[in-house]
Protein backbone atom coordinates (compact mmCIF):
# COMPACT_ATOMS: atom_id res chain seq x y z
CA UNK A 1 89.80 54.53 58.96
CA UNK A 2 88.52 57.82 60.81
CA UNK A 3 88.72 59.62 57.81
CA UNK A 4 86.14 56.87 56.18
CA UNK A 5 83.81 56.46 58.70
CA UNK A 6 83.71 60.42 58.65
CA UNK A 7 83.23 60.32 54.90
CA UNK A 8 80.59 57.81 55.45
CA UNK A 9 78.80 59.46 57.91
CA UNK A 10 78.61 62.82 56.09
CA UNK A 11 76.83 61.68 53.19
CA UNK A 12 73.45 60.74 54.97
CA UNK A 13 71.62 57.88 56.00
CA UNK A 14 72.21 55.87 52.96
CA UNK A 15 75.95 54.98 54.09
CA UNK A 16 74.93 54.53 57.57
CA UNK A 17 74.75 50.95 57.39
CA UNK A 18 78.72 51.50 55.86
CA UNK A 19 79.76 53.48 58.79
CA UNK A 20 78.76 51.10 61.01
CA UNK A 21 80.19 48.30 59.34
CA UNK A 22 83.32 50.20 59.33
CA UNK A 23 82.67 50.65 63.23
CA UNK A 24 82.51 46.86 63.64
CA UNK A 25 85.51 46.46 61.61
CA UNK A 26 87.66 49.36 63.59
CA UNK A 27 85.99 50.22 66.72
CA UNK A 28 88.86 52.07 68.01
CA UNK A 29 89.16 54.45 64.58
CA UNK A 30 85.85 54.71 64.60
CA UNK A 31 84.28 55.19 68.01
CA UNK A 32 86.92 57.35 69.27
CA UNK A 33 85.07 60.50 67.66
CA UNK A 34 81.59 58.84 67.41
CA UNK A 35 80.57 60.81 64.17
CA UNK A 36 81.23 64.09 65.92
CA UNK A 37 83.87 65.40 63.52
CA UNK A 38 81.96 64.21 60.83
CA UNK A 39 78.89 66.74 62.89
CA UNK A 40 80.70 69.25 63.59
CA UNK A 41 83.53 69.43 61.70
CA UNK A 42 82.79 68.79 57.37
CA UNK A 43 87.04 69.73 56.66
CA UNK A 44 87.77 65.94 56.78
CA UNK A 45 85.20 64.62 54.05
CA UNK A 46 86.63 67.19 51.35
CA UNK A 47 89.96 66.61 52.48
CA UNK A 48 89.13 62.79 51.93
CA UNK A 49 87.65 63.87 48.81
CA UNK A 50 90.47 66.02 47.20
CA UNK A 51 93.03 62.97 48.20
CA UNK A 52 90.61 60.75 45.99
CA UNK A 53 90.34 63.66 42.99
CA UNK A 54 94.81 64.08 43.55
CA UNK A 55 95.73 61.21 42.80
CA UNK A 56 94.93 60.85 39.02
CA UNK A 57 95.42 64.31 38.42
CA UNK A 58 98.95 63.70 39.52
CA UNK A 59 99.29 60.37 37.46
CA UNK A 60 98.37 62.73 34.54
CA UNK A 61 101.19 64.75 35.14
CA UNK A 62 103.38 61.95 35.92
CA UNK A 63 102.62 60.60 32.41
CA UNK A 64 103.14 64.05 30.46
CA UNK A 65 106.39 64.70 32.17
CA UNK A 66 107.51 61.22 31.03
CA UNK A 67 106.54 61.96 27.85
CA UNK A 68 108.39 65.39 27.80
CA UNK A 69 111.10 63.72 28.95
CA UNK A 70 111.50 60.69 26.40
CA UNK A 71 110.81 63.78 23.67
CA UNK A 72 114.28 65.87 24.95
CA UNK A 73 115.93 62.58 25.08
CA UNK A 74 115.17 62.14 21.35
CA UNK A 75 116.51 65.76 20.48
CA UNK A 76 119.39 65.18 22.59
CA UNK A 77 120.12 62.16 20.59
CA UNK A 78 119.89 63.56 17.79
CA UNK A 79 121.69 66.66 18.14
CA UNK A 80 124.81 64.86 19.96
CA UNK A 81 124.70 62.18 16.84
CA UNK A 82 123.69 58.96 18.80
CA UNK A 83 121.04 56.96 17.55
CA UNK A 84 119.27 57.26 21.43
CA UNK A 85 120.74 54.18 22.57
């Protein structure tokens, strides 16, 4: 939840009310650092932000390599002479 309520915090006083939602929600998460990572330190929103961006870029891949995958298996059938099942 740190990571959030960092995220939050960085992008300006229109997620404020967020944040400290979040802080009622998690106080321990979130008031252990008291927005100062999210002051001093801006590595965890992009961090935060590149998890968000990785994960569909990877389910894109995941997709293409099954479909790579299901291709060879039809050559393979074919050249070996089974009908792929």
């Amino acid at each position: 939840h740190a990571g959030i309520y960092d995220y939050l915090v960085s992008r300006g006083p229109e997620f404020a009310q967020c944040a400290e939602a979040l802080t009622q929600a998690d106080p321990v998460s979130c008031s252990a650092n008291n927005g100062k990572r999210a002051s001093t330190s801006t590595s965890s929103a992009p961090i935060l932000e590149k998890k968000w961006t990785a994960v569909p870029r990877l389910q894109r891949r995941v997709l293409e390599l099954e479909r790579q995958m299901a291709t060879n298996a039809k050559i393979h059938a074919h050249r070996s002479g089974n009908d792929g099942s």
